[in-house]
N, C-alpha and C. Protein backbone atom coordinates (compact mmCIF):
# COMPACT_ATOMS: atom_id res chain seq x y z
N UNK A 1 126.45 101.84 87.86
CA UNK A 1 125.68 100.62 88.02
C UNK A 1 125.51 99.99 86.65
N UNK A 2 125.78 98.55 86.28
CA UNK A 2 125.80 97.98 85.84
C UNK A 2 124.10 98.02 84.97
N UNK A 3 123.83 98.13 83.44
CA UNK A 3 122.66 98.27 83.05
C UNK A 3 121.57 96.99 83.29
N UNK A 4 122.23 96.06 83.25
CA UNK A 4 121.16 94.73 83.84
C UNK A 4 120.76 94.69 85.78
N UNK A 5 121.52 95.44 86.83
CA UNK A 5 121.23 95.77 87.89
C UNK A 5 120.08 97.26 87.93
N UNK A 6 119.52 97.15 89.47
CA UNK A 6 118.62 97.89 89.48
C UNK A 6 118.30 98.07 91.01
N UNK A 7 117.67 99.31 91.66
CA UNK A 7 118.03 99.50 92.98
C UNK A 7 116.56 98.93 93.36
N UNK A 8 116.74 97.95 94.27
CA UNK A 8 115.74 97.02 94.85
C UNK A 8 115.01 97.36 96.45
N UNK A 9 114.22 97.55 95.96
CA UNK A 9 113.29 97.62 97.74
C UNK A 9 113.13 96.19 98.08
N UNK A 10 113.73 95.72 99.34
CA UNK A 10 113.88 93.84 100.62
C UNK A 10 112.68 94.64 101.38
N UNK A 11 111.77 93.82 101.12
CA UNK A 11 110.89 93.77 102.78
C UNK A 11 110.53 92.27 102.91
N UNK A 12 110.90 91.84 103.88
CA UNK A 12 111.01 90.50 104.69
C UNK A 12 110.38 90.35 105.75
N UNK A 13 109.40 89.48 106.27
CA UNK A 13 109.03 88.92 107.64
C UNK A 13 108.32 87.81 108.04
N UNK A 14 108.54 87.07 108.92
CA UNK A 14 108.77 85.98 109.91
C UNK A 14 109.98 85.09 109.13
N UNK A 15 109.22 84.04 109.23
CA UNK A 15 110.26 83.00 108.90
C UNK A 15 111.44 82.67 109.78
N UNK A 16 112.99 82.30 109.12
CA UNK A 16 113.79 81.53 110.01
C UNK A 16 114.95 82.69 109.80
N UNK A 17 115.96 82.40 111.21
CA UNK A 17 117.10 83.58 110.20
C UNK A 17 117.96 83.05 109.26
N UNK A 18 118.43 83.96 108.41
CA UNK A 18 119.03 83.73 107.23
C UNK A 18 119.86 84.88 107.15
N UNK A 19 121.11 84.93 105.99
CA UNK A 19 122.27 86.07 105.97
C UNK A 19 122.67 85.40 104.54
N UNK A 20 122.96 86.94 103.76
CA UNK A 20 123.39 86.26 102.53
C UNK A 20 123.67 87.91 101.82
N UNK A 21 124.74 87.61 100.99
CA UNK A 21 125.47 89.24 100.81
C UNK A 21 125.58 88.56 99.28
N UNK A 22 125.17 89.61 97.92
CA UNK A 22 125.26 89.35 96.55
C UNK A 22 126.54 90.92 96.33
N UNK A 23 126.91 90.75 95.36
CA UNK A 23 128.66 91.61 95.38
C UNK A 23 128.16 92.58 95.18
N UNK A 24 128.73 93.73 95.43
CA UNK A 24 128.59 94.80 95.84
C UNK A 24 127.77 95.28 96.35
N UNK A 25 126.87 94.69 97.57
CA UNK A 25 126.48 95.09 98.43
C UNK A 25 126.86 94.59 99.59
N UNK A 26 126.00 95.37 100.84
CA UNK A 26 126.17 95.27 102.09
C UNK A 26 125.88 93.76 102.92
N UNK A 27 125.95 92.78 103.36
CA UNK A 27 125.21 91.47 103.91
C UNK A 27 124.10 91.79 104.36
N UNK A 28 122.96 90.84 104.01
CA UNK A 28 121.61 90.90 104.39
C UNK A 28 121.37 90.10 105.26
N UNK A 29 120.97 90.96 106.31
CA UNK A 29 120.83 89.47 107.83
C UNK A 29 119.65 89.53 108.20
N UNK A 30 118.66 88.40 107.76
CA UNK A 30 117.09 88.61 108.12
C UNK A 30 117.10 88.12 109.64
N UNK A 31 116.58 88.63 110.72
CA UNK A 31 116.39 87.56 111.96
C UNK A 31 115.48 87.21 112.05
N UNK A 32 114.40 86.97 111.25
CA UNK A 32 113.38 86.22 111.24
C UNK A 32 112.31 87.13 112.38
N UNK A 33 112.55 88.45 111.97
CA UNK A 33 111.76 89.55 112.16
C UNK A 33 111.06 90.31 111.07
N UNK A 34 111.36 91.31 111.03
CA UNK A 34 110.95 92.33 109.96
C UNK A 34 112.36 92.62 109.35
N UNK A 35 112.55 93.08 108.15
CA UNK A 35 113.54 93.18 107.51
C UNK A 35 113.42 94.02 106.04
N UNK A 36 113.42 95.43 106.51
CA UNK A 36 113.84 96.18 105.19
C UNK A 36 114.72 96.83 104.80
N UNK A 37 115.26 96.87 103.45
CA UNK A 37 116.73 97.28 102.90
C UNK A 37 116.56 97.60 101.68
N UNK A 38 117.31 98.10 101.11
CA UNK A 38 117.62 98.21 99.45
C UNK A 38 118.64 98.09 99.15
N UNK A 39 119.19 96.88 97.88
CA UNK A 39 120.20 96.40 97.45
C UNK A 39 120.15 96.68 95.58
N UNK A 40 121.16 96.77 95.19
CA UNK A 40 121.37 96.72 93.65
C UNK A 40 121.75 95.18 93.29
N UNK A 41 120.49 94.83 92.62
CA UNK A 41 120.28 93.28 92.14
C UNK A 41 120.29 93.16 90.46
N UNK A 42 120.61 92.28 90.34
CA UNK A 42 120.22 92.05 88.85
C UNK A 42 118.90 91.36 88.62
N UNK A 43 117.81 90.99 88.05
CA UNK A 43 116.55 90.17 88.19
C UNK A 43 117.48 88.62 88.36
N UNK A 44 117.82 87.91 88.24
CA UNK A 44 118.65 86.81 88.68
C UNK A 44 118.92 86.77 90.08
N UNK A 45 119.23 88.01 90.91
CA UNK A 45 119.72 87.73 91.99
C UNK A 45 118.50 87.97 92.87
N UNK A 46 117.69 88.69 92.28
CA UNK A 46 116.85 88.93 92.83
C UNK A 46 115.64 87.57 93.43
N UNK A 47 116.02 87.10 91.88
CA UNK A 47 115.25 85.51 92.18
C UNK A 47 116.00 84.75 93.41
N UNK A 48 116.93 85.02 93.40
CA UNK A 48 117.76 84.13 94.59
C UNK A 48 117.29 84.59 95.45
N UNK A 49 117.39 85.30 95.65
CA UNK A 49 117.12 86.37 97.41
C UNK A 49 115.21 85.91 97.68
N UNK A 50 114.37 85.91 96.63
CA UNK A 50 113.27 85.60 96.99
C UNK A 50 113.18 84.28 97.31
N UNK A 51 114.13 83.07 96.22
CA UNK A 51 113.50 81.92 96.78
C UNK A 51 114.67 81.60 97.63
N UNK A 52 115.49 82.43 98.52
CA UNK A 52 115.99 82.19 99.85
C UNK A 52 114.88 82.51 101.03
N UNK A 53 114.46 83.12 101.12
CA UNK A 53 113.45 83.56 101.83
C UNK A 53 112.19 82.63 102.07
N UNK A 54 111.86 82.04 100.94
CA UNK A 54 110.41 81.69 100.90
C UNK A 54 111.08 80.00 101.18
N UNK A 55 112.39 79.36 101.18
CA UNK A 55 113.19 78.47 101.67
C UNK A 55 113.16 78.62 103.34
N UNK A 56 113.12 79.78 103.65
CA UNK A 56 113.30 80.17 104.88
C UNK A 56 112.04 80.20 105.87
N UNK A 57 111.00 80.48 104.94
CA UNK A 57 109.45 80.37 105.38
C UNK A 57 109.07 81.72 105.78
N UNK A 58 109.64 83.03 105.29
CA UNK A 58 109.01 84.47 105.33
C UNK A 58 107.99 84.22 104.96
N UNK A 59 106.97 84.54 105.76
CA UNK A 59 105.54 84.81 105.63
C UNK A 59 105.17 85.95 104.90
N UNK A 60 106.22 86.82 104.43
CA UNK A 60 106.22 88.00 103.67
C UNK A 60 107.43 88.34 102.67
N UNK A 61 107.12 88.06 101.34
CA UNK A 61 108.45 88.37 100.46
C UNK A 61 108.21 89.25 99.62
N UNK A 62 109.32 90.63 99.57
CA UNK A 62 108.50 91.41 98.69
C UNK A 62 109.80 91.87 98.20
N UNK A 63 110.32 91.83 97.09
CA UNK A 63 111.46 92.01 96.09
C UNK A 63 111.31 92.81 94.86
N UNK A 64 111.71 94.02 95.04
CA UNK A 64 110.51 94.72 93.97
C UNK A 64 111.95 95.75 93.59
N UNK A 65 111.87 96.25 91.87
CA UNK A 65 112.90 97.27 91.42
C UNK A 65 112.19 98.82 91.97
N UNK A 66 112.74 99.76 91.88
CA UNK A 66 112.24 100.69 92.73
C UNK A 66 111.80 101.52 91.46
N UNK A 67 110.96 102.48 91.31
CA UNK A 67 110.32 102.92 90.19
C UNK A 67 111.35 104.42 89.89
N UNK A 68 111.50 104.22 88.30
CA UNK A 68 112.43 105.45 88.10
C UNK A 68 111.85 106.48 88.17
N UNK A 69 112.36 107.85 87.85
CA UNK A 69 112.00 108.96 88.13
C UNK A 69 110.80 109.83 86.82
N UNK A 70 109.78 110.11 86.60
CA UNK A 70 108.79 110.20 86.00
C UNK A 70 109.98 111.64 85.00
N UNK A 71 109.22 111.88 83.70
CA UNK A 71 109.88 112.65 82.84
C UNK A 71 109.88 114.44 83.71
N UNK A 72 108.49 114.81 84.26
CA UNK A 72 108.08 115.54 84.87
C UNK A 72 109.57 115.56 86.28
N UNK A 73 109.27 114.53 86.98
CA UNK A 73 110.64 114.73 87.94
C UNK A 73 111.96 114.55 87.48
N UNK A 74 112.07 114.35 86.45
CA UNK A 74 113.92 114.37 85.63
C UNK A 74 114.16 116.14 85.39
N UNK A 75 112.48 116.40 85.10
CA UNK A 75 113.14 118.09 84.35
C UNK A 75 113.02 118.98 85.83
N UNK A 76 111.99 118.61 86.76
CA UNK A 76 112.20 119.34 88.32
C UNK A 76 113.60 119.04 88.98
N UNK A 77 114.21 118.30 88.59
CA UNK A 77 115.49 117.85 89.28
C UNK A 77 116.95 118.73 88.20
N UNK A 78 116.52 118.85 87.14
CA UNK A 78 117.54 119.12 86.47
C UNK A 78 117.63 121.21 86.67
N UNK A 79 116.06 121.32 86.53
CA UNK A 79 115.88 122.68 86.56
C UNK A 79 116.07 123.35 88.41
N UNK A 80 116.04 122.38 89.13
CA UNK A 80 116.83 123.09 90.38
C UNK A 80 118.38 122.56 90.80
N UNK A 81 118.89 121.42 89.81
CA UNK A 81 120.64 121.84 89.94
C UNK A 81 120.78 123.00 89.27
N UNK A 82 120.18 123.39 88.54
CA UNK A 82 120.67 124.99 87.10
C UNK A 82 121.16 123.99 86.15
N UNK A 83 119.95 122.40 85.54
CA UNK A 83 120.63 122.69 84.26
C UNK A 83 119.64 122.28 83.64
N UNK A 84 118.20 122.63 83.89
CA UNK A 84 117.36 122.50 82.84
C UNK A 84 116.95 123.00 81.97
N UNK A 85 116.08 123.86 81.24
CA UNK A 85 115.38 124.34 80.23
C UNK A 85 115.66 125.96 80.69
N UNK A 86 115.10 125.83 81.93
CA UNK A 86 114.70 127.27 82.39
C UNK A 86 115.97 127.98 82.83
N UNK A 87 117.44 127.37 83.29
CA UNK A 87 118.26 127.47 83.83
C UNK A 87 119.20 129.16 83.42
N UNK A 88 119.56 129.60 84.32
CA UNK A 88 119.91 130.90 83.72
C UNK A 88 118.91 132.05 82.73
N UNK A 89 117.73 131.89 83.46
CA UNK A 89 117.38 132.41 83.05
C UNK A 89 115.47 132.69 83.46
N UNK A 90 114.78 131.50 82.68
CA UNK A 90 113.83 131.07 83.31
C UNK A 90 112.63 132.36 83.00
N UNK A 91 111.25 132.06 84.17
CA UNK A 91 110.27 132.94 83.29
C UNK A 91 110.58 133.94 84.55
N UNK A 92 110.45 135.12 83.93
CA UNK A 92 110.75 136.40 84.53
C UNK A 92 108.82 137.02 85.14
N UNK A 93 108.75 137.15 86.65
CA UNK A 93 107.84 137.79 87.14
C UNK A 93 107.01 138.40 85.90
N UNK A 94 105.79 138.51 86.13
CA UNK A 94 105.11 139.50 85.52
C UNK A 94 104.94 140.99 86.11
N UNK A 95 104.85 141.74 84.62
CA UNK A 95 104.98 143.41 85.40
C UNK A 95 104.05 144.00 85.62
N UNK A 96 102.56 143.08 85.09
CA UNK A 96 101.12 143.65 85.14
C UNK A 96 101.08 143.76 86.05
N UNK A 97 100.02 144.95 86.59
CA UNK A 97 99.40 145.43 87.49
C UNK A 97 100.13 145.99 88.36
N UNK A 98 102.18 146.22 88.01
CA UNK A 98 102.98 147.34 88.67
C UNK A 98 102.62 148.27 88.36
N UNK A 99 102.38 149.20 89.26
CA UNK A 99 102.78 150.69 89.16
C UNK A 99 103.45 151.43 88.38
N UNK A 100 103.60 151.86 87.67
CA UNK A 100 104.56 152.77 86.59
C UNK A 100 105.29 154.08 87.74
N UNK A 101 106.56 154.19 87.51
CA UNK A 101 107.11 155.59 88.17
C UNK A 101 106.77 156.79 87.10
């Protein structure tokens, strides 16, 4: 993905229908229902897609980048593929309060 694009949460509703596809994504066909999707926008296209909508008379426009992954969930994600910190290896049980043979 392109560094000026970004993965976008569409929630859309009432208004008129409308259809409109930005490149490399899927076509967006509002029927002038409810309408949610996620598309990879650039903030430019994103402006389009909102003031298509609010052209359209959605009583609801909500065009939002989706929030990245917190530092805390980059290292939970890395440390259960096997390649974080702990990986191969990691903290070993404690032996207190075993039994001795």
């Amino acid at each position: 993905m392109p560094p000026d694009q970004q993965l976008h949460t569409i929630h859309l509703m009432g208004g008129t229908a409308f259809g409109v596809q930005f490149q490399g994504n899927p076509p967006l066909e509002h029927d002038g229902g409810t309408t949610v999707c996620h598309l990879v926008l650039t903030e430019d296209e994103a402006d389009t897609l909102r003031g298509l909508a609010r052209i359209n008379s959605c009583v609801k426009v909500d065009v939002s980048p989706m929030a990245g992954e917190s530092a805390e969930q980059t290292k939970i994600r890395l440390e259960r593929m096997g390649l974080g910190d702990s990986a191969g290896g990691g903290e070993q049980p404690s032996s207190e309060g075993t039994p001795k043979a």
